[in-house]
N, C-alpha and C. Protein backbone atom coordinates (compact mmCIF):
# COMPACT_ATOMS: atom_id res chain seq x y z
N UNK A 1 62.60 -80.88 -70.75
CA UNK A 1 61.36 -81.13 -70.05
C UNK A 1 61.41 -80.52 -68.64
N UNK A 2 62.44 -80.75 -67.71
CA UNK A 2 62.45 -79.69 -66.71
C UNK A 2 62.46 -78.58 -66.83
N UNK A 3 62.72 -78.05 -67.51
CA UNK A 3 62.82 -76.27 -67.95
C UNK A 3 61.44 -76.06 -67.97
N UNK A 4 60.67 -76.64 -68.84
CA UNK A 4 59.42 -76.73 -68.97
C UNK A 4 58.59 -76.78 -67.47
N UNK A 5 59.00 -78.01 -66.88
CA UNK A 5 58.39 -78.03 -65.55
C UNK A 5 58.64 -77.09 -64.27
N UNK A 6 59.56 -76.55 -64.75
CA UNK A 6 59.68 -75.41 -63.83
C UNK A 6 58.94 -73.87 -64.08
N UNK A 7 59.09 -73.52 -65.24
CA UNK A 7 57.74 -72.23 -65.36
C UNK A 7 56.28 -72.40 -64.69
N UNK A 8 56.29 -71.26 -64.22
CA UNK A 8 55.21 -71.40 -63.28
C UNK A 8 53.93 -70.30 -64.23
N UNK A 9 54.57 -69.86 -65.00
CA UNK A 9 53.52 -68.68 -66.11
C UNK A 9 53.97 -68.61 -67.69
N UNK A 10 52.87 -68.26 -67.88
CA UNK A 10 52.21 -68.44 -69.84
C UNK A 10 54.01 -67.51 -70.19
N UNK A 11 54.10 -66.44 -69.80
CA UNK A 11 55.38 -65.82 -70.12
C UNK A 11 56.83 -66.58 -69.74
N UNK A 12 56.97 -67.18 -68.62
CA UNK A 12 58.07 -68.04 -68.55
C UNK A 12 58.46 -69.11 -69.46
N UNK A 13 57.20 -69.62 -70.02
CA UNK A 13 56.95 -70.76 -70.89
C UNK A 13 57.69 -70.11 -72.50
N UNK A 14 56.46 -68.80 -72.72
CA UNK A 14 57.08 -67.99 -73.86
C UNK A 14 57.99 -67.48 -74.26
N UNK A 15 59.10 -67.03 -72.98
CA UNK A 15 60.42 -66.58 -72.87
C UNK A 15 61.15 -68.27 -73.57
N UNK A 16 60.79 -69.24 -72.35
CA UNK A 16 61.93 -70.47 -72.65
C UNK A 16 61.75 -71.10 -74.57
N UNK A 17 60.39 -70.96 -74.97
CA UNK A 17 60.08 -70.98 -76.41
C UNK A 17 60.80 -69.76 -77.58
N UNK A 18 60.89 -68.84 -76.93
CA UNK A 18 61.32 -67.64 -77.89
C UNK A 18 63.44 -67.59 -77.63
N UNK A 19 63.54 -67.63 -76.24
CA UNK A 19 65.40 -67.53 -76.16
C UNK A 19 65.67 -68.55 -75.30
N UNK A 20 65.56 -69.81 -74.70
CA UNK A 20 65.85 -70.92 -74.24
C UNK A 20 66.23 -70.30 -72.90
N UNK A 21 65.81 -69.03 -72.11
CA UNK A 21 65.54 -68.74 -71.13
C UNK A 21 64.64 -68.33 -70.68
N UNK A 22 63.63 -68.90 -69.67
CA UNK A 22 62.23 -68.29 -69.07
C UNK A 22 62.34 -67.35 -68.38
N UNK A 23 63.56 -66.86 -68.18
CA UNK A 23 64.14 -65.51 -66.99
C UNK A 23 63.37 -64.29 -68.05
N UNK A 24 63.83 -64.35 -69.21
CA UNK A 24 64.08 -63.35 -70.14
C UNK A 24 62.26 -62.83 -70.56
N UNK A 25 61.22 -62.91 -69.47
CA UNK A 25 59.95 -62.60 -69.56
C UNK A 25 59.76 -60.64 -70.25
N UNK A 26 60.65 -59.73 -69.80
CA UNK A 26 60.28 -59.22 -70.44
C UNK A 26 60.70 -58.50 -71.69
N UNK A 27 61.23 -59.44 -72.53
CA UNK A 27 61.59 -59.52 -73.67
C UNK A 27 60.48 -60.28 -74.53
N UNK A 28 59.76 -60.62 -74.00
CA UNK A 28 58.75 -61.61 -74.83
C UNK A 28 58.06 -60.66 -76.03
N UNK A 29 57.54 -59.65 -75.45
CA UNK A 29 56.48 -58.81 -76.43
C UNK A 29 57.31 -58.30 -77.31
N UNK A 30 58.43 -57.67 -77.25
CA UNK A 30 59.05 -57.46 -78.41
C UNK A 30 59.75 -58.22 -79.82
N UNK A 31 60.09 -59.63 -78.76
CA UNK A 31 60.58 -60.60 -79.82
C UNK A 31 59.42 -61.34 -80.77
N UNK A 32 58.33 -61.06 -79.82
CA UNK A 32 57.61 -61.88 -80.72
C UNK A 32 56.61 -60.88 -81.90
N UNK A 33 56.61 -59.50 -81.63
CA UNK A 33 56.26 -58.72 -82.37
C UNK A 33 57.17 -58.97 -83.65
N UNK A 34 58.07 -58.87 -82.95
CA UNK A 34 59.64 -59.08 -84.56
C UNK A 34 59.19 -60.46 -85.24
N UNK A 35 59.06 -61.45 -84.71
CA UNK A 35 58.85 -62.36 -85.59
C UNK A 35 57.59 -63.04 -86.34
N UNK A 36 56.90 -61.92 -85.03
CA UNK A 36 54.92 -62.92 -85.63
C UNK A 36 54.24 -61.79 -86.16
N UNK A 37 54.84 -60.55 -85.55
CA UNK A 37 53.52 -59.49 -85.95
C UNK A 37 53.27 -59.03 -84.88
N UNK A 38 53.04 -58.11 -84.94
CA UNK A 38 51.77 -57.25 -83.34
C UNK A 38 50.69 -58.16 -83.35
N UNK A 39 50.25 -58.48 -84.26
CA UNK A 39 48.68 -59.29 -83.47
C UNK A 39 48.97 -60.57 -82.62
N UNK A 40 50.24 -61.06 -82.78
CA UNK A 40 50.75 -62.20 -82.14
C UNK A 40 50.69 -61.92 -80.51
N UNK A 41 50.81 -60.68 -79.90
CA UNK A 41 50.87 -60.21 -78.61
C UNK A 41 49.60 -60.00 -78.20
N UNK A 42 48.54 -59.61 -79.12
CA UNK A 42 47.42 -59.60 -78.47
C UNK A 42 46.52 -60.87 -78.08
N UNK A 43 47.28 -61.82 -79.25
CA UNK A 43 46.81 -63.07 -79.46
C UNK A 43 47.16 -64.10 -77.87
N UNK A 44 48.95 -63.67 -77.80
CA UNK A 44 49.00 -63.68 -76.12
C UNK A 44 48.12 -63.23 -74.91
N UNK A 45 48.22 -62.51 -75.04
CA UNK A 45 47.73 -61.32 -73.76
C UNK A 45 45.93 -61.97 -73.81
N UNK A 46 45.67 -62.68 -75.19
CA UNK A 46 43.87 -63.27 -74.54
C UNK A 46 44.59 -64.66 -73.97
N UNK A 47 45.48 -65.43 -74.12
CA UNK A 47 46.10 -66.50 -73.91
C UNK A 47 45.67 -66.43 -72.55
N UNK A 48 46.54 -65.22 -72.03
CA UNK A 48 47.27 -64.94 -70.30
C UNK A 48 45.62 -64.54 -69.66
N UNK A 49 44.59 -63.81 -70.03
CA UNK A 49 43.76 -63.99 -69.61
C UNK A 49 42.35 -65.19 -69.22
N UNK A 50 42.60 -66.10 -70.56
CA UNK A 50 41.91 -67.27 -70.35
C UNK A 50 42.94 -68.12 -68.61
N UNK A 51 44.07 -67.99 -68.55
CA UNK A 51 44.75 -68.46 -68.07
C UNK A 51 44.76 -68.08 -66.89
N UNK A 52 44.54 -67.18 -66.50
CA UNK A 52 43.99 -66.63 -65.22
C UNK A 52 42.57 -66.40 -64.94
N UNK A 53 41.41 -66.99 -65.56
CA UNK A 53 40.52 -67.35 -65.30
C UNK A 53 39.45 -65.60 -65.84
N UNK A 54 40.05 -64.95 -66.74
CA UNK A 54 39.25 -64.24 -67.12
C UNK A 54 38.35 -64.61 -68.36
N UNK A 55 37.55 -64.06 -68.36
CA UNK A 55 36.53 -64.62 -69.98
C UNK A 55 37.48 -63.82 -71.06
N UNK A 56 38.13 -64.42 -71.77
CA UNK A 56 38.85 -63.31 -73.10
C UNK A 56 38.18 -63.09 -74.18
N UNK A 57 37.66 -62.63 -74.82
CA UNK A 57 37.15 -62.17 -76.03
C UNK A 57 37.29 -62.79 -77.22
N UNK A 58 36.79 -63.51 -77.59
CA UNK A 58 37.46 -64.30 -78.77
C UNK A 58 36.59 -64.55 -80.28
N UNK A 59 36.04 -63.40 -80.95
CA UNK A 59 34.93 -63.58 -81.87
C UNK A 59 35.22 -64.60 -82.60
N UNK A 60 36.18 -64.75 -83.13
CA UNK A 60 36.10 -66.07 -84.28
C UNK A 60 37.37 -66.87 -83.56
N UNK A 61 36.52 -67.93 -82.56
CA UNK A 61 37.42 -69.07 -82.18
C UNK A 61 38.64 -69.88 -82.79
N UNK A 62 37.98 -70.53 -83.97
CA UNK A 62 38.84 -71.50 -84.71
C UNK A 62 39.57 -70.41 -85.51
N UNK A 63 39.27 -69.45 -85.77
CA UNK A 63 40.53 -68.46 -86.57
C UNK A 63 41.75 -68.03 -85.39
N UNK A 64 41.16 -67.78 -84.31
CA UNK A 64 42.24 -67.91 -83.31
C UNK A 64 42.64 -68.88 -83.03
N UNK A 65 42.30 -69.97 -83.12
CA UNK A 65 43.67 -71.32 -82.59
C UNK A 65 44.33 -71.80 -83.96
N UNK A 66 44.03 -71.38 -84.93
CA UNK A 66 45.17 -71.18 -86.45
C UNK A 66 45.79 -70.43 -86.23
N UNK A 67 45.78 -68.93 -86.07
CA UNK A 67 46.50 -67.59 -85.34
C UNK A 67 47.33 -68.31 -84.23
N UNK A 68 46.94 -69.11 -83.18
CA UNK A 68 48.11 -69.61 -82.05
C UNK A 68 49.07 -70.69 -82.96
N UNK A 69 48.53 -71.79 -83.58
CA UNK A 69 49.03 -72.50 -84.12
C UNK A 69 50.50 -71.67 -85.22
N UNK A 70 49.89 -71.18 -86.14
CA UNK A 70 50.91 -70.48 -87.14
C UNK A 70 52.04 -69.80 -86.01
N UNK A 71 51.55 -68.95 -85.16
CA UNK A 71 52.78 -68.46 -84.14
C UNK A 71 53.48 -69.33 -83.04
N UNK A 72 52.98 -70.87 -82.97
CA UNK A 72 53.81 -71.86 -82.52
C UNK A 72 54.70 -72.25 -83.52
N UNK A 73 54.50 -72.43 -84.93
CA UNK A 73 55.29 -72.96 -86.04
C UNK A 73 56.67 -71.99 -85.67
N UNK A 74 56.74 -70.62 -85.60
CA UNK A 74 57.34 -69.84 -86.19
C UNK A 74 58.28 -69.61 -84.51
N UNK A 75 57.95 -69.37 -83.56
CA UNK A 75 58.48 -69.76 -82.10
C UNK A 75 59.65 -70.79 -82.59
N UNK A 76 58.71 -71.83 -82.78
CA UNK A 76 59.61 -73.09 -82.56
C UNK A 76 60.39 -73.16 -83.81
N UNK A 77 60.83 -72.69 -84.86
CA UNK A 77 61.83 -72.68 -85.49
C UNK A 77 62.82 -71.91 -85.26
N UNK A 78 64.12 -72.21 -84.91
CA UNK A 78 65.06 -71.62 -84.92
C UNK A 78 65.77 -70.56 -85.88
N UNK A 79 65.99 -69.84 -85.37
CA UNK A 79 66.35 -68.07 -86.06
C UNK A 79 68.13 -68.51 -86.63
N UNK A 80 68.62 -68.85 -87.85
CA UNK A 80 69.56 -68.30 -87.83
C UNK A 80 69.83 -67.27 -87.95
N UNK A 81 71.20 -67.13 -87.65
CA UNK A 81 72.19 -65.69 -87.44
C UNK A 81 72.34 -65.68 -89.05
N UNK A 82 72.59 -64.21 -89.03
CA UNK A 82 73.25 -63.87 -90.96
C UNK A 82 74.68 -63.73 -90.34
């Protein structure tokens, strides 16, 4: 929960969700391409704009917060090693 309370941005948050370090910000877009897909980054990047107070684009709402949802499932499960 402090780890948590200490990110101050949508990417610090996403770093500490993706490698249990929020340092590791620009590693985000690639790891999560590897595990969600490319659309998972764009799906971010409207995140980071609602979040900074831009209007983001969002034609089909509720298909995007299933799209965030499914790429929280998959974040938050742990990757084993082979």
């Amino acid at each position: 929960a402090a780890a948590v309370e200490r990110c101050t941005a949508l990417m610090e948050l996403a770093a500490l969700g993706l490698f249990g370090d929020s340092t590791r910000t620009g590693e985000v877009y690639g790891e999560l391409r590897r595990r969600c897909g490319a659309d998972a980054i764009d799906h971010l990047k409207r995140c980071q704009e609602g979040a900074h107070g831009h209007a983001a684009v969002v034609p089909l709402p509720q298909q995007f917060v299933a799209d965030i949802a499914r790429i929280a499932e998959i974040v938050r499960k742990p990757e084993v090693a082979p």
